[in-house]
C-alpha atoms as a PDB file:
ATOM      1  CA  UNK A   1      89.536 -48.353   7.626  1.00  0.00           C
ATOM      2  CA  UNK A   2      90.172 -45.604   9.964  1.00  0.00           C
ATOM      3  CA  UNK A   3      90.543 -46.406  14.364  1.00  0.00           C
ATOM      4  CA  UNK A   4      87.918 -45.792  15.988  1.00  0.00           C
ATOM      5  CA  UNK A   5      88.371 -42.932  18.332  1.00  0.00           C
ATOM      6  CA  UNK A   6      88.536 -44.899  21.703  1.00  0.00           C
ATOM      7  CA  UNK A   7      91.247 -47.248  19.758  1.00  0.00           C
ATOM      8  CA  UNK A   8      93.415 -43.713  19.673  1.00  0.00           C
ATOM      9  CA  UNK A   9      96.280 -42.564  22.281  1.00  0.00           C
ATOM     10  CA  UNK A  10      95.830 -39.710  23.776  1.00  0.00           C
ATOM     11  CA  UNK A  11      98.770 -37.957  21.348  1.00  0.00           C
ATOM     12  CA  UNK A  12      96.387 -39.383  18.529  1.00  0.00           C
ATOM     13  CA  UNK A  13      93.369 -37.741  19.720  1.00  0.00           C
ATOM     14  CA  UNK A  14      95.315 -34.666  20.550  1.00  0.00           C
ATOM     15  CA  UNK A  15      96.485 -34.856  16.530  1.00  0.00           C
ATOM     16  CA  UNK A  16      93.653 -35.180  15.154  1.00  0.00           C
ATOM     17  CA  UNK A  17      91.171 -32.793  17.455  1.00  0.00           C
ATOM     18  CA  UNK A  18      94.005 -29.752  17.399  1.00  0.00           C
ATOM     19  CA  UNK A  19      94.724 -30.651  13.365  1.00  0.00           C
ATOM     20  CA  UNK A  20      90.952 -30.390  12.816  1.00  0.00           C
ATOM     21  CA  UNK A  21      90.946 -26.682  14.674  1.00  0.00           C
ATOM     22  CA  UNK A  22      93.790 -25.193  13.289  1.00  0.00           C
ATOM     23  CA  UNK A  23      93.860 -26.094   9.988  1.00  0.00           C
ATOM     24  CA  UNK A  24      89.788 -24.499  10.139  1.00  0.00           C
ATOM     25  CA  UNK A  25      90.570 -21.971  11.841  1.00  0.00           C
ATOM     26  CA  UNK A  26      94.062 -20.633   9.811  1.00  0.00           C
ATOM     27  CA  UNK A  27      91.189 -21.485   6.526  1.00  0.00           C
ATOM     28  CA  UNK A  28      88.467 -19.252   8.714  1.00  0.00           C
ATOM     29  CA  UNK A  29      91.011 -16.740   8.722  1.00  0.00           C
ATOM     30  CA  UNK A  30      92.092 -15.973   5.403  1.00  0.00           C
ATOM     31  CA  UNK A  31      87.875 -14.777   5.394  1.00  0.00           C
ATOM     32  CA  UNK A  32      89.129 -12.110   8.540  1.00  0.00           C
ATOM     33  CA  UNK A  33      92.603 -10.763   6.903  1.00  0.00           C
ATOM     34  CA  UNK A  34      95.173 -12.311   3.849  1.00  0.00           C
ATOM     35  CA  UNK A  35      97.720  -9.626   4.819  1.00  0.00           C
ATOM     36  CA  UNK A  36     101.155 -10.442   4.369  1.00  0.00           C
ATOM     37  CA  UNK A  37     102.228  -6.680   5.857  1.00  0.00           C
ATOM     38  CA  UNK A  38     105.302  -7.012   8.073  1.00  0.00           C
ATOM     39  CA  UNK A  39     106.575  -4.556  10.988  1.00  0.00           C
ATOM     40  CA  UNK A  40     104.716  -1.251  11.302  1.00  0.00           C
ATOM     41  CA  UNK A  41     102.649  -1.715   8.537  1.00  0.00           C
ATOM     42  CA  UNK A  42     101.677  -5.430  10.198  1.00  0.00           C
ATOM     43  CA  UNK A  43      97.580  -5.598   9.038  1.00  0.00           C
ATOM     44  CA  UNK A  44      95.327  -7.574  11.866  1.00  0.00           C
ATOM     45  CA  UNK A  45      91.919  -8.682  12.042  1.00  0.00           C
ATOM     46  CA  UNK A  46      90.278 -10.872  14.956  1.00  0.00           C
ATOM     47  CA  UNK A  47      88.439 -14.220  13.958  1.00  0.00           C
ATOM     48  CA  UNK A  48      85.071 -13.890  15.307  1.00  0.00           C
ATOM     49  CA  UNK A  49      86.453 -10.673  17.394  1.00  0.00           C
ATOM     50  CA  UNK A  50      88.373 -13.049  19.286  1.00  0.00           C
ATOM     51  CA  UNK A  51      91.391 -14.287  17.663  1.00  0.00           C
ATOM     52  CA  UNK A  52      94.295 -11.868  16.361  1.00  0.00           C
ATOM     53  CA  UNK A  53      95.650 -13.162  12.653  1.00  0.00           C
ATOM     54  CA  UNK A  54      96.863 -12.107   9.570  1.00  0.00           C
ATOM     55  CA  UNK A  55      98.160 -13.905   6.765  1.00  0.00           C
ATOM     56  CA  UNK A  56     101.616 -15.515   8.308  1.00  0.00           C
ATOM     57  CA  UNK A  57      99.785 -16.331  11.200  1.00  0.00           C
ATOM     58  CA  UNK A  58      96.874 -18.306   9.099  1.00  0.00           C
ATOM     59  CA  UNK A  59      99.784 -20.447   7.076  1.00  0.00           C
ATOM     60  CA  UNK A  60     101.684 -21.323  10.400  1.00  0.00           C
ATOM     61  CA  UNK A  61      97.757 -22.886  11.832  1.00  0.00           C
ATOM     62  CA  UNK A  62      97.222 -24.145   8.238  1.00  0.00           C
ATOM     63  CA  UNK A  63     100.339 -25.998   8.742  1.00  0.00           C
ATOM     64  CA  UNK A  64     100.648 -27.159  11.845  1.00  0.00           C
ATOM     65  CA  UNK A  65      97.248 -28.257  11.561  1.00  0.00           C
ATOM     66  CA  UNK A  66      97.964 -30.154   8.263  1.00  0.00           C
ATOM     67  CA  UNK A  67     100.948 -31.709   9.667  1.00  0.00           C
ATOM     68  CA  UNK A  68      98.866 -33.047  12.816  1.00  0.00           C
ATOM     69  CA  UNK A  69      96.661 -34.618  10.585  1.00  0.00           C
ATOM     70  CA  UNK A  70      99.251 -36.385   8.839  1.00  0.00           C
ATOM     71  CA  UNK A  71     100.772 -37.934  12.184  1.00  0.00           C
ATOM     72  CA  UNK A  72      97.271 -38.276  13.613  1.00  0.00           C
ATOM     73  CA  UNK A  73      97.398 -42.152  12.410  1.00  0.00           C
ATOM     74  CA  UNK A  74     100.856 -42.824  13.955  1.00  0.00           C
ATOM     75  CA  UNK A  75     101.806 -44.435  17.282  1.00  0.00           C
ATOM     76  CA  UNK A  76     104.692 -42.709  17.698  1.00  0.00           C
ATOM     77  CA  UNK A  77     104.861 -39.875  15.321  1.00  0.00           C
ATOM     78  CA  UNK A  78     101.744 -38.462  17.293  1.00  0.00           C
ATOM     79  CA  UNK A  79     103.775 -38.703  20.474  1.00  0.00           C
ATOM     80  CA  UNK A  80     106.620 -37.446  19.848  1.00  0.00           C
ATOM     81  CA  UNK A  81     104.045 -34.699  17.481  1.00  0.00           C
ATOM     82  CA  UNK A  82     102.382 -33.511  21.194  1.00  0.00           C
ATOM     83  CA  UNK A  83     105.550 -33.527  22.609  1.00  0.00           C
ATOM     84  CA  UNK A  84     106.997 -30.995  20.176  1.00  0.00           C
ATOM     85  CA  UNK A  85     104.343 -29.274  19.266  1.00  0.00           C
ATOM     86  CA  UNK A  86     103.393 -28.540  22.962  1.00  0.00           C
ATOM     87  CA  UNK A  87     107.036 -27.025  23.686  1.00  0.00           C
ATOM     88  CA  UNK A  88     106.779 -24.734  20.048  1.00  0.00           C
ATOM     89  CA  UNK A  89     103.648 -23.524  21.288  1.00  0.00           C
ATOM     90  CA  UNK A  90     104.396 -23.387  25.394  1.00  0.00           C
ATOM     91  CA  UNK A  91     107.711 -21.117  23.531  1.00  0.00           C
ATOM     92  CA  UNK A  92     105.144 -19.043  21.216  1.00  0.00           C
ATOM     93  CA  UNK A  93     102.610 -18.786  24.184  1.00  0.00           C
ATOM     94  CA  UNK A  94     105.645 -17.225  26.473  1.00  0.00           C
ATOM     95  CA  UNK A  95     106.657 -15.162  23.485  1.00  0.00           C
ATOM     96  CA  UNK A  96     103.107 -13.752  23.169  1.00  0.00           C
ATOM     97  CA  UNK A  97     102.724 -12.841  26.725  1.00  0.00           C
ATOM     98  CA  UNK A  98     105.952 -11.295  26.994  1.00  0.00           C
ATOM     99  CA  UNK A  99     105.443  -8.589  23.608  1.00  0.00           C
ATOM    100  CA  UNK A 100     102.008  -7.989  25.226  1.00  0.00           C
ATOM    101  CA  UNK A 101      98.321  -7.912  23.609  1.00  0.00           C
ATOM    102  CA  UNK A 102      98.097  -6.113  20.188  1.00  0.00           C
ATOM    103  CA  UNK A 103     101.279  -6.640  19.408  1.00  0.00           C
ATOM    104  CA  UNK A 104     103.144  -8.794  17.077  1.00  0.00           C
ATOM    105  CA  UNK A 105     105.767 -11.998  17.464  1.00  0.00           C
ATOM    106  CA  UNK A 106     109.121 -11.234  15.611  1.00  0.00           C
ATOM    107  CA  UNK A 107     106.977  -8.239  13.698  1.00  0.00           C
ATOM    108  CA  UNK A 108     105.181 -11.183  11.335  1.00  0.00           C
ATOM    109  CA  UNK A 109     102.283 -12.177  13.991  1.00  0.00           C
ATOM    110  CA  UNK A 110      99.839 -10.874  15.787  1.00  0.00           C
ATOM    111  CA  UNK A 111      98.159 -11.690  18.619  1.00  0.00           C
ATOM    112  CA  UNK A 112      96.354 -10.865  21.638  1.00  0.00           C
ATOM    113  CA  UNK A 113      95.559 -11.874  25.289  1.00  0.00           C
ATOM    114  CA  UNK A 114      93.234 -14.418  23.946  1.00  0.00           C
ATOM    115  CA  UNK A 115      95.806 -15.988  21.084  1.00  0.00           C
ATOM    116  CA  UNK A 116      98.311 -16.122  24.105  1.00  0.00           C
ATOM    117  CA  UNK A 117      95.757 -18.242  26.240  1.00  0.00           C
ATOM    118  CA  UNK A 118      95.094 -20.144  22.842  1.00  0.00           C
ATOM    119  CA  UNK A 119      98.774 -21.301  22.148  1.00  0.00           C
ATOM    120  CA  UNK A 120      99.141 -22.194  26.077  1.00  0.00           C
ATOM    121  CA  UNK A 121      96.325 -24.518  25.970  1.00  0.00           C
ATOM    122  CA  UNK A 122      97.065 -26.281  22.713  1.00  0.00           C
ATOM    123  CA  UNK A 123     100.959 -26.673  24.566  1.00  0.00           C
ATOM    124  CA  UNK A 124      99.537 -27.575  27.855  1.00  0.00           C
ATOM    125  CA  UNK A 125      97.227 -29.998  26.251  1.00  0.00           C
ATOM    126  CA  UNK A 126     100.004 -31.569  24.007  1.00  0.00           C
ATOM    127  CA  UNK A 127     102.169 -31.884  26.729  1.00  0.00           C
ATOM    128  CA  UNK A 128     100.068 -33.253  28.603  1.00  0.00           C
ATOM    129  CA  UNK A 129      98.453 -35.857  25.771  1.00  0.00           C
ATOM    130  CA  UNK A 130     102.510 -37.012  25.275  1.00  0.00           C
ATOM    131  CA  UNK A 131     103.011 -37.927  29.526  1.00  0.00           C
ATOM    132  CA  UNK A 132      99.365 -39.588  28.916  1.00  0.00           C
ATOM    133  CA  UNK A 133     100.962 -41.394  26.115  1.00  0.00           C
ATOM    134  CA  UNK A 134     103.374 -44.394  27.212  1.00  0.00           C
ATOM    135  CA  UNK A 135     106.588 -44.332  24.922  1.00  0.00           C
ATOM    136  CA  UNK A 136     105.847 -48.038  23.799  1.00  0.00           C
ATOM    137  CA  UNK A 137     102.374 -49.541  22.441  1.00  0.00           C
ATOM    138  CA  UNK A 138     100.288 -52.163  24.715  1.00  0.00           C
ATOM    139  CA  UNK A 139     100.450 -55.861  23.951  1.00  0.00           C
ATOM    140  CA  UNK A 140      98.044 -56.614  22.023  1.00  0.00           C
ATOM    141  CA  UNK A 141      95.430 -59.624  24.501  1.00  0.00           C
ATOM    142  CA  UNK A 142      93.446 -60.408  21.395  1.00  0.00           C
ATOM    143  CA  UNK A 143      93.127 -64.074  20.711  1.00  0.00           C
ATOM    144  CA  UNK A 144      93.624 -65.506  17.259  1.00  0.00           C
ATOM    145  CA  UNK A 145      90.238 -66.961  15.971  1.00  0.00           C
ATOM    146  CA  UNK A 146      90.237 -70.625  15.082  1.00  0.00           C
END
């Protein structure tokens, strides 16, 4: 049987609640645009007119997401998980900003204003979600039952 929620780190939580949105959303957005166009021809639609994506950018939330769910049940895999993932995604977010709305990461992905501030907050929150994390479970006080 699964933890219950308030049994979870904070890395855990962070796992399983950004998992849960990006694997929907890079699903959602196969719906908005399944382009696989590259360079000029790069093809973009906006999730809910919010969200730039195409098809590269849908397979790396499908991913990620997937692979957050996997670690979501692991002590330290989720740590070290929000610890990574937050400094890939700080890195994208950076990247983002710096090529400027409309325009696309390494010619592959699109994104926008709001994708930038979308990437910082899933890096600030997984950084943040590791420091809340401590490097080494609690002791368990439970008392064996006689």
């Amino acid at each position: 049987m699964g933890a219950r929620m308030a049994d979870r780190t904070p890395a855990q939580v962070y796992a399983l609640l950004v998992g849960l949105a990006l694997l929907a959303g890079g699903v959602l957005g196969f719906f908005y645009s399944a382009s696989f166009a590259t360079g000029d021809a790069i093809e973009r639609e906006a999730v809910l007119g919010i969200l730039d994506v195409n098809a590269w950018h849908n397979i790396v939330h499908i991913t990620t997401g997937a692979v957050a769910l996997v670690v979501a049940g692991s002590y330290s895999t989720s740590r070290s998980f929000a610890l990574a993932l937050g400094a890939v995604y700080m890195l994208v977010a950076v990247i983002g900003f710096a090529v400027g709305d409309g325009e696309a990461i390494a010619g592959l992905m699109p994104v926008n204003t709001e994708d930038n501030v979308f990437h910082l907050l899933i890096a600030v929150s997984g950084l943040l979600a590791y420091a809340a994390t401590p490097a080494t479970p609690a002791p368990t006080t439970v008392v064996p039952s006689t």
